[in-house]
Protein backbone atom coordinates (compact mmCIF):
# COMPACT_ATOMS: atom_id res chain seq x y z
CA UNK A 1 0.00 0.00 0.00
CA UNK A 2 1.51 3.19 -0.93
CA UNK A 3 2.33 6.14 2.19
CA UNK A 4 -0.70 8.62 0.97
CA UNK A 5 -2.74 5.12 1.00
CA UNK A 6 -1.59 4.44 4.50
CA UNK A 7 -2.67 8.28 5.51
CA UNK A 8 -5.51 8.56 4.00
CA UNK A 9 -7.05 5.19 6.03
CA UNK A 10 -5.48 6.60 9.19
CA UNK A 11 -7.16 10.06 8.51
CA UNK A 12 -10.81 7.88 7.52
CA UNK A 13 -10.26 6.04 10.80
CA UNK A 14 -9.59 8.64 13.34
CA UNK A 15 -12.03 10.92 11.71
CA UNK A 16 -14.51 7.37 12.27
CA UNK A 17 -13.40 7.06 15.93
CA UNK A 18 -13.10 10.72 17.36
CA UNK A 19 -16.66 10.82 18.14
CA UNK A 20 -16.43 8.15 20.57
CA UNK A 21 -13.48 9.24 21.84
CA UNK A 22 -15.03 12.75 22.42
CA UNK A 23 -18.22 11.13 23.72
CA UNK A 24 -16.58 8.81 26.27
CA UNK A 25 -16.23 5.17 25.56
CA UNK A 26 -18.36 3.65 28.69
CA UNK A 27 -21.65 4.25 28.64
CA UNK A 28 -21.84 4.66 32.59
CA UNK A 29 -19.94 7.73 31.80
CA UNK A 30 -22.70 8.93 29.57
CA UNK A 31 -25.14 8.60 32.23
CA UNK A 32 -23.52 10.67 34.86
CA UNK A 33 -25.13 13.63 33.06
CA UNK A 34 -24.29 16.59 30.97
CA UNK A 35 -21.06 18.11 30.66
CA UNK A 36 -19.04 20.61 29.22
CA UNK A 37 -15.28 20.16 28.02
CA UNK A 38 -12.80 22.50 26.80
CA UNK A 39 -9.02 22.32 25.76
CA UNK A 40 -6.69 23.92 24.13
CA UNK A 41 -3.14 23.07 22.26
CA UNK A 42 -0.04 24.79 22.90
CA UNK A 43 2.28 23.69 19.54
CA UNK A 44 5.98 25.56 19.36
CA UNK A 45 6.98 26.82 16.21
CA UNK A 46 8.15 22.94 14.15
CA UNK A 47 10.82 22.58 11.28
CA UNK A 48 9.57 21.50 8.20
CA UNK A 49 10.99 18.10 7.43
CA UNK A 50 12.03 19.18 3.93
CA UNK A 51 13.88 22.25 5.22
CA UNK A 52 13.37 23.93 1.68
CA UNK A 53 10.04 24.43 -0.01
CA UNK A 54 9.66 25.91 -2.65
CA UNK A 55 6.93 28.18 -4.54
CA UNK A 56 7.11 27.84 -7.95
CA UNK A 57 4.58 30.31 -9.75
CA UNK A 58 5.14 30.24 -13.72
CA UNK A 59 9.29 29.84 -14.36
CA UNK A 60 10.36 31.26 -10.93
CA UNK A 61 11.23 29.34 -8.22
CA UNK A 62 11.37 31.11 -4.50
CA UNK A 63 12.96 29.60 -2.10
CA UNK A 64 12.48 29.97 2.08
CA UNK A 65 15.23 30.05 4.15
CA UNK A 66 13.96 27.36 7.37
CA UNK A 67 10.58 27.45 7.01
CA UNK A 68 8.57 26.97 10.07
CA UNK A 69 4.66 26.86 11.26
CA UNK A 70 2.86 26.90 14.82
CA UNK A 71 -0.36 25.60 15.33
CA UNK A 72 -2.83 26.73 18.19
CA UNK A 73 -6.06 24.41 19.22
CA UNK A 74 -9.26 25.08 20.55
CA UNK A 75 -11.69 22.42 21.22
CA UNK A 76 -15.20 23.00 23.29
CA UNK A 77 -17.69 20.55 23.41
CA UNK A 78 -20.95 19.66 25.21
CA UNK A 79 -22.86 16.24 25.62
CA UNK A 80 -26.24 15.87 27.58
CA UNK A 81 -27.26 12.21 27.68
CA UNK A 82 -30.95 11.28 28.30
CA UNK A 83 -31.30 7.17 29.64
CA UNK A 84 -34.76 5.36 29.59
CA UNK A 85 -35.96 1.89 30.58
CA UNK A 86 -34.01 2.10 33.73
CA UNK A 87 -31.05 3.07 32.35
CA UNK A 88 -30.82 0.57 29.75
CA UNK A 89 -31.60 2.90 26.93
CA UNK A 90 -29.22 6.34 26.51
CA UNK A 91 -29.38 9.11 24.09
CA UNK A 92 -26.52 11.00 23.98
CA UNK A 93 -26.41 14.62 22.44
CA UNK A 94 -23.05 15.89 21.63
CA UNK A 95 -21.63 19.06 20.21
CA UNK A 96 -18.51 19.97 19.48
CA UNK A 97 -16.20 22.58 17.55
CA UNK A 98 -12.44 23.12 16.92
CA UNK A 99 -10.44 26.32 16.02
CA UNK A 100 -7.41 25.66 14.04
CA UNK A 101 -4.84 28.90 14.14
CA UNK A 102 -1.83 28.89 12.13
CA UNK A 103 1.39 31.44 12.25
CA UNK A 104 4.04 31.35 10.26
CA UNK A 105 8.22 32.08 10.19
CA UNK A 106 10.17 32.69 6.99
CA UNK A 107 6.97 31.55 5.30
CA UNK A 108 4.03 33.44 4.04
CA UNK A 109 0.98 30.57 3.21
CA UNK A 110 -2.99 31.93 2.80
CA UNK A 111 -3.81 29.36 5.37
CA UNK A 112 -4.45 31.38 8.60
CA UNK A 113 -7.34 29.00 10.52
CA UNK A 114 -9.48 26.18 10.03
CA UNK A 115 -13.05 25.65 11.70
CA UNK A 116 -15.13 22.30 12.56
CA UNK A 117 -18.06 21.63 13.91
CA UNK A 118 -20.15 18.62 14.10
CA UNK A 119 -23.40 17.09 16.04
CA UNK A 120 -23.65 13.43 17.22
CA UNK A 121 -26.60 11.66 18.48
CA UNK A 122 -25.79 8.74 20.14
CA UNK A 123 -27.56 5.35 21.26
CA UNK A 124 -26.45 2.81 23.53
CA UNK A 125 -28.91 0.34 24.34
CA UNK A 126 -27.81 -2.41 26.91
CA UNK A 127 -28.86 -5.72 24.80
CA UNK A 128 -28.50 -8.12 27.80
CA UNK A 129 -26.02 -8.95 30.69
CA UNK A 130 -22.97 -9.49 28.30
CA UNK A 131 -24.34 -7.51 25.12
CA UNK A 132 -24.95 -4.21 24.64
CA UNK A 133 -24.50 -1.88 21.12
CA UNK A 134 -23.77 1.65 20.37
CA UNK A 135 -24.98 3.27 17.31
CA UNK A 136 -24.29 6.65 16.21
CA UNK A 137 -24.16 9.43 13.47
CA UNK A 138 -22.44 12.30 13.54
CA UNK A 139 -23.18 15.40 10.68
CA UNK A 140 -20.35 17.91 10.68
CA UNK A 141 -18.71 20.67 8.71
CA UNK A 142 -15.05 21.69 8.42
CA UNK A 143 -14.10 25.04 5.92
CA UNK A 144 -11.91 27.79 6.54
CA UNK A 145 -15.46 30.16 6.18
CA UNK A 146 -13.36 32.55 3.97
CA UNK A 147 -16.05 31.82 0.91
CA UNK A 148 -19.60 30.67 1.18
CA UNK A 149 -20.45 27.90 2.97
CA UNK A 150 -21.73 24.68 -0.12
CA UNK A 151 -22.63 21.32 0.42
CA UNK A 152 -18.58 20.31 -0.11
CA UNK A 153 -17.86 21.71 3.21
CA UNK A 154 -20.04 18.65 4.91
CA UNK A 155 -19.17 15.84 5.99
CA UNK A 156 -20.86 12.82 7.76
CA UNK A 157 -20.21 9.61 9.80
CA UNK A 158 -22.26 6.68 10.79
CA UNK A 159 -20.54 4.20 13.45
CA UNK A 160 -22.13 0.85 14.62
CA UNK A 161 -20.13 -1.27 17.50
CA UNK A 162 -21.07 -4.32 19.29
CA UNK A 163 -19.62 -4.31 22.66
CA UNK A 164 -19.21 -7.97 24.45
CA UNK A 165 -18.97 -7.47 28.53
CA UNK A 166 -17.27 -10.46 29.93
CA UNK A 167 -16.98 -8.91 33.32
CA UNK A 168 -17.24 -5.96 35.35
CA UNK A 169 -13.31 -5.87 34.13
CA UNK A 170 -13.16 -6.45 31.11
CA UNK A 171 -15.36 -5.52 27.75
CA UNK A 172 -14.12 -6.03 24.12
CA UNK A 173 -16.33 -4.52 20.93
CA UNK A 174 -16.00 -4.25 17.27
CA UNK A 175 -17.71 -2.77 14.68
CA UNK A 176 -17.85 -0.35 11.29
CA UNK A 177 -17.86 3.20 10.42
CA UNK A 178 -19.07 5.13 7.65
CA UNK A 179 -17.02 8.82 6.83
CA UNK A 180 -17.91 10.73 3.54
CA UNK A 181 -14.78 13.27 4.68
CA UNK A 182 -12.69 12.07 2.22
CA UNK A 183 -15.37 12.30 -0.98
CA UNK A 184 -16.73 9.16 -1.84
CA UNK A 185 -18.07 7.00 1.72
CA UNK A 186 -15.41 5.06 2.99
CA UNK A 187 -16.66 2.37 5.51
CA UNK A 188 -13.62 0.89 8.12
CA UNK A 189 -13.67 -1.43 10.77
CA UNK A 190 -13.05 -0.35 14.52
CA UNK A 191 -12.08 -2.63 17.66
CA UNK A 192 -12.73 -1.54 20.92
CA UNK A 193 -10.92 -2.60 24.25
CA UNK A 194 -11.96 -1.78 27.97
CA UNK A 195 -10.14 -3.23 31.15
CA UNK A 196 -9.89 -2.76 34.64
CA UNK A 197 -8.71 -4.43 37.89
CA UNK A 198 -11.36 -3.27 39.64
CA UNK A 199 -9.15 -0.99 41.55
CA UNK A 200 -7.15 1.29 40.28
CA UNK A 201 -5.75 0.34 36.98
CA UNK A 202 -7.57 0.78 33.30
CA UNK A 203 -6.82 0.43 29.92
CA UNK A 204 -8.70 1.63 27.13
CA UNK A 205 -8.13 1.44 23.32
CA UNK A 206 -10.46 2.34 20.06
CA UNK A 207 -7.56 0.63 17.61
CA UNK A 208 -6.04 1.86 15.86
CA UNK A 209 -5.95 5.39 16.90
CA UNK A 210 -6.04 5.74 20.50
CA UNK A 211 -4.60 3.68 23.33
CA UNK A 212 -4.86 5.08 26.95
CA UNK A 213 -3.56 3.45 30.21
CA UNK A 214 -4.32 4.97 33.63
CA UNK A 215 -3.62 4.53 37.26
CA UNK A 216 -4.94 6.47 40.14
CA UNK A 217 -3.03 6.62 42.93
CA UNK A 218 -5.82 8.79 44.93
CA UNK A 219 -9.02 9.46 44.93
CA UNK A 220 -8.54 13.32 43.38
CA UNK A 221 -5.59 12.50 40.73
CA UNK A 222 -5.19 9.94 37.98
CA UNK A 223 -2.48 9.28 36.10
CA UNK A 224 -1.87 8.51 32.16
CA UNK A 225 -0.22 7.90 29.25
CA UNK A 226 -1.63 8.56 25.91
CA UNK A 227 -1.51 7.55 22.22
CA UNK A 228 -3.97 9.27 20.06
CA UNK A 229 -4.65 10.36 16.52
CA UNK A 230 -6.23 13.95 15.15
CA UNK A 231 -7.23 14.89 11.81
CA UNK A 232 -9.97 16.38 9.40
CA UNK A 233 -10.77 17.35 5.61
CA UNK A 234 -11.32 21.11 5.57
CA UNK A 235 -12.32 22.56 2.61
CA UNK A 236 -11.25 26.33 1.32
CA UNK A 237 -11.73 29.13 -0.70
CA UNK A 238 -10.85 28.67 -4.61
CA UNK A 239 -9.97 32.31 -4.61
CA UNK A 240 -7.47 32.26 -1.67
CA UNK A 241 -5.32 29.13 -3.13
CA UNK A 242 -6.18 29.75 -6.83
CA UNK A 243 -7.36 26.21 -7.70
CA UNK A 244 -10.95 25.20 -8.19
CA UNK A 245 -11.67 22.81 -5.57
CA UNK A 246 -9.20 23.44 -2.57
CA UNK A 247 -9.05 20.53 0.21
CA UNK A 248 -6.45 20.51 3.20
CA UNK A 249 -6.32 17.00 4.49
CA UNK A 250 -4.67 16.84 7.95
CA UNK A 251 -3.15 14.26 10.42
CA UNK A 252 -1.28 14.28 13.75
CA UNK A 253 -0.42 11.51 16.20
CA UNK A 254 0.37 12.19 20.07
CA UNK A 255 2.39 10.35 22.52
CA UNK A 256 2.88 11.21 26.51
CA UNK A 257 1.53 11.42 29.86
CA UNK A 258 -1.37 12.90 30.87
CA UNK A 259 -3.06 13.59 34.56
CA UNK A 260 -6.74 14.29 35.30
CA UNK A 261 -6.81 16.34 38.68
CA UNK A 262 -10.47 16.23 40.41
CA UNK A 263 -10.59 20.09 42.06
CA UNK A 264 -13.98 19.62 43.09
CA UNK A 265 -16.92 16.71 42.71
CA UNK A 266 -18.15 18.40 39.05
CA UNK A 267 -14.79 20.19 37.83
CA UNK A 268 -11.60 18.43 36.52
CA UNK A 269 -8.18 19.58 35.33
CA UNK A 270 -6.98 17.85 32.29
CA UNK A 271 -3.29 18.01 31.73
CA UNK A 272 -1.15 16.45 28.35
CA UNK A 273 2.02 16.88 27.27
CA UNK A 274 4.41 14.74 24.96
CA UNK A 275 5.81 14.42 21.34
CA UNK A 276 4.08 14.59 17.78
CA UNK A 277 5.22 11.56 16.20
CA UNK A 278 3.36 12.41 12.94
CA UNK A 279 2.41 15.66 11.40
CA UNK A 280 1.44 15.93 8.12
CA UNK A 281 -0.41 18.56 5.67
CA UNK A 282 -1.71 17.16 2.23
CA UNK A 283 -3.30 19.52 -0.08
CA UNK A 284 -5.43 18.50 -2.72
CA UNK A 285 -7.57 19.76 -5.87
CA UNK A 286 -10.12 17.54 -5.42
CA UNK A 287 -8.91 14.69 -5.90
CA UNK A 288 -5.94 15.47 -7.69
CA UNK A 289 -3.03 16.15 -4.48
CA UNK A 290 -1.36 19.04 -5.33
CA UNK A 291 1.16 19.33 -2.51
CA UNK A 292 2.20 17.95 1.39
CA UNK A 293 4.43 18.43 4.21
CA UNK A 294 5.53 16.97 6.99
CA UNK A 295 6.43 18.30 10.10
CA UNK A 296 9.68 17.58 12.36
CA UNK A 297 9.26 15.70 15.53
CA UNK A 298 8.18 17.70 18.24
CA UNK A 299 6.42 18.49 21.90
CA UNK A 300 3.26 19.50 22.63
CA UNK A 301 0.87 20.29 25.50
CA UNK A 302 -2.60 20.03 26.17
CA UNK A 303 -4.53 22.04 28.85
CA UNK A 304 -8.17 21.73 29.41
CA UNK A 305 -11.17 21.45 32.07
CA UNK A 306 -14.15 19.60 31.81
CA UNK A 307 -17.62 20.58 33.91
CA UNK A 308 -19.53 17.23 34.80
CA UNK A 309 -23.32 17.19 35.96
């Protein structure tokens, strides 16, 4: 399979899987009742890892002397579950939106910030003792909002999973999801992985793009380590990049630890720091890619607080 093969499943998958990663992937969570979450991204300035680009317009060729871009990240979202039949039945309601903000160094690019925002309605239904099934779908948009907003700038997902509890300790699901992000629908398969000890220990994984293990040594902190994936298809204005159908497909993958301090009963302090293994721009003309880069390695942290009901 060739590399922009290999990104472009990675990008259908985590855009598949964020929703249930932004949801919560234990359905007691979802009945605790509503919350609000926000975070934001603190990105230094990172090398390109070509450390010449160059613009080529007509028979010139400019070149930038050590290019480099910073991202910053705002995320905000809201869920307010409803349960019925004794808990058996929950609705979820989730929205969500990011801010994408770029600056630049020894570069001048038209891309300045990116926008998404998306609804999910989720169901999980409790089929029996050792069965239960969560079904969602999840409308969304993603456009830099420089030109008017057309049916190109929306995207949607459908995700089914069948989740097999073999204890209190231990639950293992798999399913599919359906994305139209990336054009024509793309339907992938997702495994799911929740364990416990019952104590103090948990693991958690939506494979393949998030793995989480935490440990709380108290009853205020817990502590983490965390592998996760981010990415979207934004669409732009033809006027601002001079092509007809401008699309800005975009990927990064997170490693490090991460520590969720309990202040009080309903607020939490979310903290994550650690490297970007992978981050990677690729521009395209609708289908046709007309350019990518990649990122060098680099840190990152993640600061957020999240209001719980």
């Amino acid at each position: 399979m060739r590399r922009n093969d290999v990104l472009k499943a990675m990008l259908v998958l985590i855009a598949a899987v964020n929703v249930l990663v932004v949801i919560g992937a234990s359905p007691a969570q979802a009945q605790q009742g509503p919350s609000v979450s926000i975070s934001y991204d603190v990105i230094p300035f990172q090398k390109m890892d070509d450390p010449i680009v160059n613009t080529i317009t007509d028979s010139d060729t400019t070149y930038f002397n050590d290019p480099r871009v910073r991202l910053r990240k705002l995320r905000a979202t809201f869920s307010y579950p409803v349960a019925f039949a004794q808990g058996k039945t929950v609705l979820v309601n989730n929205f969500s939106y990011q801010l994408i903000e770029f600056d630049y160094k020894n570069w001048d690019y038209p891309l300045k910030r990116l926008h998404a925002a998306s609804y999910t309605l989720m169901l999980q239904q409790r089929l029996s003792q050792k069965w239960s099934m969560w079904a969602l779908g999840t409308p969304s948009i993603a456009s830099d909002l420089e030109a008017e907003v057309s049916e190109d700038d929306f995207n949607i997902e459908i995700v089914g999973v069948f989740i097999r509890h073999f204890s209190q300790q231990l639950s293992v699901g798999a399913g599919v999801a359906y994305t139209t992000q990336f054009g024509s629908g793309e339907w992938v398969p997702i495994l799911a992985f929740d364990w416990n000890n019952g104590k103090n220990l948990m693991v958690r994984a939506i494979i393949p793009t998030s793995l989480e293990f935490w440990y709380r040594p108290g009853p205020r902190v817990d502590l983490g380590l965390i592998v996760s994936g981010d990415g979207n298809s934004y669409r732009g204005d033809p006027e601002i990049y001079g092509v007809e159908d401008p699309e800005l497909r975009y990927t990064m993958m997170t490693v490090g630890p991460a520590a969720k301090i309990h202040l009080t009963k309903l607020l939490q302090l979310n903290i994550e720091a650690g490297l970007i293994g992978l981050h990677r721009f690729e521009f395209y003309d609708g289908n046709v890619e007309s350019g990518s880069y990649d990122l060098k390695l680099s840190q990152y942290l993640r600061i957020g607080l999240r209001v719980a009901g």
